[in-house]
PDB file of N, CA and C in Angstrom:
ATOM      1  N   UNK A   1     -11.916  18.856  16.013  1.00  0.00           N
ATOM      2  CA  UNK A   1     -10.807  17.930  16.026  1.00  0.00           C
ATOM      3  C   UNK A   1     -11.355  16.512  15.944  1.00  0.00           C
ATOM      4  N   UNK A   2     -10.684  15.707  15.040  1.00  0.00           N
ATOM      5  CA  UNK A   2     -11.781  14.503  14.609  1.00  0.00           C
ATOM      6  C   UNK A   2     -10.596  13.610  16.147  1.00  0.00           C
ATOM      7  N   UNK A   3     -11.452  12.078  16.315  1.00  0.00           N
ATOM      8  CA  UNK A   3     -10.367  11.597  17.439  1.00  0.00           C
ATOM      9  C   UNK A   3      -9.076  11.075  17.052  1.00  0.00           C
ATOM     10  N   UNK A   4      -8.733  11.057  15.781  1.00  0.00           N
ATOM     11  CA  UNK A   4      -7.358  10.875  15.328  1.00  0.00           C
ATOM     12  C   UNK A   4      -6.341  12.020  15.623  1.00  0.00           C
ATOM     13  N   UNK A   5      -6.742  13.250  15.686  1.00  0.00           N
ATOM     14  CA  UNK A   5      -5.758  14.251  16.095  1.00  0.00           C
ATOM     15  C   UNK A   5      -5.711  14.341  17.527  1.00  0.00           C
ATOM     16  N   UNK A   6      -6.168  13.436  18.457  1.00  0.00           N
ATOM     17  CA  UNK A   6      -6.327  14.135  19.800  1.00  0.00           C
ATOM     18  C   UNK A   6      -4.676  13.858  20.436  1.00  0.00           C
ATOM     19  N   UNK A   7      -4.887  14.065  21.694  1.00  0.00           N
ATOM     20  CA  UNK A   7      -3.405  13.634  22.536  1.00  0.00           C
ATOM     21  C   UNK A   7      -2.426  12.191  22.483  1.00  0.00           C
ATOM     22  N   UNK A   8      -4.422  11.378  22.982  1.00  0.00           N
ATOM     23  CA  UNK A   8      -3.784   9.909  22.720  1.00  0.00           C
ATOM     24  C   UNK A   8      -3.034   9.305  21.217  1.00  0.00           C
ATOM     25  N   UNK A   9      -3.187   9.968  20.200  1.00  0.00           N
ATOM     26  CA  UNK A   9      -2.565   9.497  18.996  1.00  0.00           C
ATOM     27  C   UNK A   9      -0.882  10.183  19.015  1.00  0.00           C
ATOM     28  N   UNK A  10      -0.892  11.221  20.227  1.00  0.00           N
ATOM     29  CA  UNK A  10       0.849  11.638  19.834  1.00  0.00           C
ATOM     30  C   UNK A  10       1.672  10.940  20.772  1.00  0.00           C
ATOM     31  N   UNK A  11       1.382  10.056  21.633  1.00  0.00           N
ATOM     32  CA  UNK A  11       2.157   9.615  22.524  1.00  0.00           C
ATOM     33  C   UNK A  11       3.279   8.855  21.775  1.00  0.00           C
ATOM     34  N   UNK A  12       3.542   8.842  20.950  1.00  0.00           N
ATOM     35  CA  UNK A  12       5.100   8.051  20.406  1.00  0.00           C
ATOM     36  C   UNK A  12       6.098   8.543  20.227  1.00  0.00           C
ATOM     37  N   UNK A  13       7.618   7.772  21.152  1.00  0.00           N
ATOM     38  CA  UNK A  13       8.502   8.961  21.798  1.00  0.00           C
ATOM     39  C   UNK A  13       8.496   9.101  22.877  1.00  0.00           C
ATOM     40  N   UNK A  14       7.518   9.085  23.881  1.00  0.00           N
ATOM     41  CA  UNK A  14       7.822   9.422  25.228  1.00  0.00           C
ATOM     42  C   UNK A  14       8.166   8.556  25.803  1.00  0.00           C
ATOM     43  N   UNK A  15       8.083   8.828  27.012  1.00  0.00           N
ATOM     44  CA  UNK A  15       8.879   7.813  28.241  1.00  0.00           C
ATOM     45  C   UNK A  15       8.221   7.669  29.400  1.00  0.00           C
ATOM     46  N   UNK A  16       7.514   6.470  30.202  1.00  0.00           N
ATOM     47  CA  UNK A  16       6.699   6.676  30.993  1.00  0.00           C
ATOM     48  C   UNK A  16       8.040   6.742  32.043  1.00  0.00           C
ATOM     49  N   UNK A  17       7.497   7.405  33.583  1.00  0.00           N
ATOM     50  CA  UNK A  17       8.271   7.320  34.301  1.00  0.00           C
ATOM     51  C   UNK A  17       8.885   6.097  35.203  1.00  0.00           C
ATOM     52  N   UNK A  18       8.252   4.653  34.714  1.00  0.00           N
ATOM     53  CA  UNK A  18       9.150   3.469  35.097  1.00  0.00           C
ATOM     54  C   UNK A  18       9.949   2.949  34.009  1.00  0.00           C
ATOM     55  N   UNK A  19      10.395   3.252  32.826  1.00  0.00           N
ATOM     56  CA  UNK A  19      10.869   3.353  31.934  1.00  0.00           C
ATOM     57  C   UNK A  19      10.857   2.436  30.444  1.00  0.00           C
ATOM     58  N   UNK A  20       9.328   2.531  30.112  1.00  0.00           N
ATOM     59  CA  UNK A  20       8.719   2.446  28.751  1.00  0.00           C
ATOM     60  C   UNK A  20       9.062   3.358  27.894  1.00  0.00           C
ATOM     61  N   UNK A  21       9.516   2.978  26.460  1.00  0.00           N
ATOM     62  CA  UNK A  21       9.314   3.797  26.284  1.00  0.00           C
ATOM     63  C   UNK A  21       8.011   4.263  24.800  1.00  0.00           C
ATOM     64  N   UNK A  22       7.264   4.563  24.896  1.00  0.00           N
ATOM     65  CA  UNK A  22       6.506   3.898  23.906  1.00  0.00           C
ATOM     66  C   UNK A  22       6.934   4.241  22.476  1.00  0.00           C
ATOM     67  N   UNK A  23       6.855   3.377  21.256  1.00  0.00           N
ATOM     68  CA  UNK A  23       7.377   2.948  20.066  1.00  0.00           C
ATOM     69  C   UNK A  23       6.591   3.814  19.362  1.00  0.00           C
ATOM     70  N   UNK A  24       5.510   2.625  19.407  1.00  0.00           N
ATOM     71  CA  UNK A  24       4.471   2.717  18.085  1.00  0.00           C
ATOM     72  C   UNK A  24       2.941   2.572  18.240  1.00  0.00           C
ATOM     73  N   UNK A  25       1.872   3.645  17.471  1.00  0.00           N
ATOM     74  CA  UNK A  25       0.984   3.849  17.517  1.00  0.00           C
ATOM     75  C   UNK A  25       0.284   2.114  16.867  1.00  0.00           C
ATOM     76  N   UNK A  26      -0.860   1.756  17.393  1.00  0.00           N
ATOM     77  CA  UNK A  26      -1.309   0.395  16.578  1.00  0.00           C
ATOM     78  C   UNK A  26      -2.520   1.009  15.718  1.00  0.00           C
ATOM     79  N   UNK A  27      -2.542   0.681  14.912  1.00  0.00           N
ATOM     80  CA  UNK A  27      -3.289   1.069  13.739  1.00  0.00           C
ATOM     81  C   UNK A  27      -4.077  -0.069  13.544  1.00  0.00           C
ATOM     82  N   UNK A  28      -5.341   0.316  13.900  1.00  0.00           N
ATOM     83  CA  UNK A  28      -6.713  -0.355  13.791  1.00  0.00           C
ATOM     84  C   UNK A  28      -6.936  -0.571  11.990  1.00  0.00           C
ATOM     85  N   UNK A  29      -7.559  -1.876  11.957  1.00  0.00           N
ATOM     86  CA  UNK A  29      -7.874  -2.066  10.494  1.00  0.00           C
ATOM     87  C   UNK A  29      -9.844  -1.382  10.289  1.00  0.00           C
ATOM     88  N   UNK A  30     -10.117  -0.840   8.853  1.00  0.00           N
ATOM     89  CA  UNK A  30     -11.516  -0.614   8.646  1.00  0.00           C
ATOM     90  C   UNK A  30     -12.519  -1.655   9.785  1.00  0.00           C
ATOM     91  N   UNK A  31     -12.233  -2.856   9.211  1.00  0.00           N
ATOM     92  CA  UNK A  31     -13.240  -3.752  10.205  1.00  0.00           C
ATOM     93  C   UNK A  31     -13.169  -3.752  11.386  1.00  0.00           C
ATOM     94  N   UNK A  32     -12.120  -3.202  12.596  1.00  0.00           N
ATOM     95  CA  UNK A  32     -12.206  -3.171  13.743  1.00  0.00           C
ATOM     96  C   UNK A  32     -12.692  -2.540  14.316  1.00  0.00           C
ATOM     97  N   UNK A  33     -13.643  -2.537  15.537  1.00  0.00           N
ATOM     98  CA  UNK A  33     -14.254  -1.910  16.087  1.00  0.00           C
ATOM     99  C   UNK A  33     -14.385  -1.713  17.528  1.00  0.00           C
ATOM    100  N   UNK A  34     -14.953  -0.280  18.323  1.00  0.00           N
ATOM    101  CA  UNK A  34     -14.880  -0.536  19.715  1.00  0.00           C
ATOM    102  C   UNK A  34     -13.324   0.884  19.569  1.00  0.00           C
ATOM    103  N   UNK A  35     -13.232   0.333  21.293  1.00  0.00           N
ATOM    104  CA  UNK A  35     -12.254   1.426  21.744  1.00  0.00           C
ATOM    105  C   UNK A  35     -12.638   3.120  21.174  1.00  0.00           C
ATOM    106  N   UNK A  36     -13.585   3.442  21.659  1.00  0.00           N
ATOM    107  CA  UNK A  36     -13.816   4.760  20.767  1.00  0.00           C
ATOM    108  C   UNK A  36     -13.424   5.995  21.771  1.00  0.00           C
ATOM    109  N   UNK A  37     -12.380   5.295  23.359  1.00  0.00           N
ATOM    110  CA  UNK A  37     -11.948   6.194  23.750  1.00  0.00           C
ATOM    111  C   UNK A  37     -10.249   5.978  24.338  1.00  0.00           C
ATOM    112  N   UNK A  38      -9.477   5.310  23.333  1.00  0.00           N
ATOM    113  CA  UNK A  38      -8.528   4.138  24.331  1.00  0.00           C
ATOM    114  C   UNK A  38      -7.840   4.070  22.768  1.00  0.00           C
ATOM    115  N   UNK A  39      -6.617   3.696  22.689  1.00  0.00           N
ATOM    116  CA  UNK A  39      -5.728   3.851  21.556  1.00  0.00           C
ATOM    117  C   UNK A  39      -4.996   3.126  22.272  1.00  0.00           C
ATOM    118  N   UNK A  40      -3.926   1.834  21.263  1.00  0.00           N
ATOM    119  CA  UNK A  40      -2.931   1.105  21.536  1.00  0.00           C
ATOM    120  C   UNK A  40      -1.203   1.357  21.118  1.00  0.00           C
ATOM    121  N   UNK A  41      -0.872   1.087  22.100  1.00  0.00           N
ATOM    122  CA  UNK A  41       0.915   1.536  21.434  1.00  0.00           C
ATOM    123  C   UNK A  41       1.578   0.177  21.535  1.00  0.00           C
ATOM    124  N   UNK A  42       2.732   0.065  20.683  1.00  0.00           N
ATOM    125  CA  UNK A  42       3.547  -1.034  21.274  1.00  0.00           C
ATOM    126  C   UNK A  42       4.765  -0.158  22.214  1.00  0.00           C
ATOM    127  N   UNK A  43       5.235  -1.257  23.169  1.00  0.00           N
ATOM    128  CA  UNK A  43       6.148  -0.107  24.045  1.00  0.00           C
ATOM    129  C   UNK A  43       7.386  -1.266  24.535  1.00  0.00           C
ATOM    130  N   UNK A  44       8.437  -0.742  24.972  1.00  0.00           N
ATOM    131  CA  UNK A  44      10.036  -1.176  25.466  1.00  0.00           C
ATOM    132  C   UNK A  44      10.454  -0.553  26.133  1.00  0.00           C
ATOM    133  N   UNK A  45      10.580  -2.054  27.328  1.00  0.00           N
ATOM    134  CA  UNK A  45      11.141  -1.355  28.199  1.00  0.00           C
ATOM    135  C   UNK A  45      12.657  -1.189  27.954  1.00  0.00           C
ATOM    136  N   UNK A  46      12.947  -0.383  28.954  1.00  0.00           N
ATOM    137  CA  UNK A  46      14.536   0.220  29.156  1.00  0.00           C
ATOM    138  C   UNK A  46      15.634  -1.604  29.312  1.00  0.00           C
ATOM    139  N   UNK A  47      15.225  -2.547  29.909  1.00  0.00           N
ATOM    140  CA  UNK A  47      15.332  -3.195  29.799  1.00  0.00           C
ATOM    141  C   UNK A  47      15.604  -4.529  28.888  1.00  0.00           C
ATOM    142  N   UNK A  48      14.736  -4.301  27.733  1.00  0.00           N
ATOM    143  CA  UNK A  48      14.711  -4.939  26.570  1.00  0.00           C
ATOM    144  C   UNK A  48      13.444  -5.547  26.278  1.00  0.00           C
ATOM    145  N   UNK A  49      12.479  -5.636  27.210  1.00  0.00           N
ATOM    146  CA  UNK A  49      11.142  -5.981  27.450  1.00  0.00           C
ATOM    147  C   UNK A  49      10.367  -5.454  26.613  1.00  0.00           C
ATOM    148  N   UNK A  50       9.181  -5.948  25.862  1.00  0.00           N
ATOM    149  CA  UNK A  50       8.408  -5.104  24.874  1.00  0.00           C
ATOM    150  C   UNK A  50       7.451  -5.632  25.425  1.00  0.00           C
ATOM    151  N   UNK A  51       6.237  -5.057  24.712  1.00  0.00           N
ATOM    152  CA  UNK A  51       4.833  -4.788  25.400  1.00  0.00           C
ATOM    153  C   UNK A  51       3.458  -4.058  24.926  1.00  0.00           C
ATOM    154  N   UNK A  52       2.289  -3.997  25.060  1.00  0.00           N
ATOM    155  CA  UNK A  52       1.647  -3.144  24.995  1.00  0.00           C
ATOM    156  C   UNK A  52       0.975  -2.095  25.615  1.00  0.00           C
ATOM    157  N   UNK A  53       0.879  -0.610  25.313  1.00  0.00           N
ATOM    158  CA  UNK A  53       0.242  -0.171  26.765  1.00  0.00           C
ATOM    159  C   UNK A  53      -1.206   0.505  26.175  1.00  0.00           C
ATOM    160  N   UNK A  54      -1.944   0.271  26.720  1.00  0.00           N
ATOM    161  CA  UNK A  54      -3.383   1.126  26.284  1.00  0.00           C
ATOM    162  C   UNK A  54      -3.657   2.298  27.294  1.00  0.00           C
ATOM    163  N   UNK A  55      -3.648   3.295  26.368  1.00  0.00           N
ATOM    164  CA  UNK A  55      -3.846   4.929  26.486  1.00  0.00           C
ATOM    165  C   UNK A  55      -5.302   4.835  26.642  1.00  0.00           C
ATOM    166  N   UNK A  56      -5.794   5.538  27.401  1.00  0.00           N
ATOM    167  CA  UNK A  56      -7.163   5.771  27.950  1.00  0.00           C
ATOM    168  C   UNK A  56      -7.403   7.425  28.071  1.00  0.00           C
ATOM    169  N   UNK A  57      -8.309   8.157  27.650  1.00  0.00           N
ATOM    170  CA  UNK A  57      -8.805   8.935  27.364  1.00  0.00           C
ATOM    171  C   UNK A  57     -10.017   9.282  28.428  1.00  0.00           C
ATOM    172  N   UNK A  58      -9.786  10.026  29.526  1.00  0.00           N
ATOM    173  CA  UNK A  58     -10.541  10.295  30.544  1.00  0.00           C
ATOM    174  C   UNK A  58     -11.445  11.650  30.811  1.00  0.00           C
ATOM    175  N   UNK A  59     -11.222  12.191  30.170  1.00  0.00           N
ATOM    176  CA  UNK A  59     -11.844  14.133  29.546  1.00  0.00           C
ATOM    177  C   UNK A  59     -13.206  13.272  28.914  1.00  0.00           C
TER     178      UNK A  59
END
């Protein structure tokens, strides 16, 4: 499984339990580098609040 298929890339759709809900996966450009265990979402709250949350990969 390369790290694009793992867990952290399906989180879009869910709902954390204080009520995010996350949007959208952030899509790293070729030149960026780093995070080789940590993936970014944009996220909204229930509220109207937007945000980012970084997924961390602990396995």
């Amino acid at each position: 499984m390369s790290a694009d298929e793992g867990p952290l890339h399906k989180l879009a759709g869910a709902r954390t339990h204080d009520g995010w809900e996350i949007i959208e996966l952030v899509q790293r450009k070729e030149y960026q580098t780093g995070s080789c265990f940590s993936v970014g979402y944009l996220v909204r709250h229930q509220d109207g609040r937007e945000g980012f949350l970084k997924a961390l990969d602990f396995s």
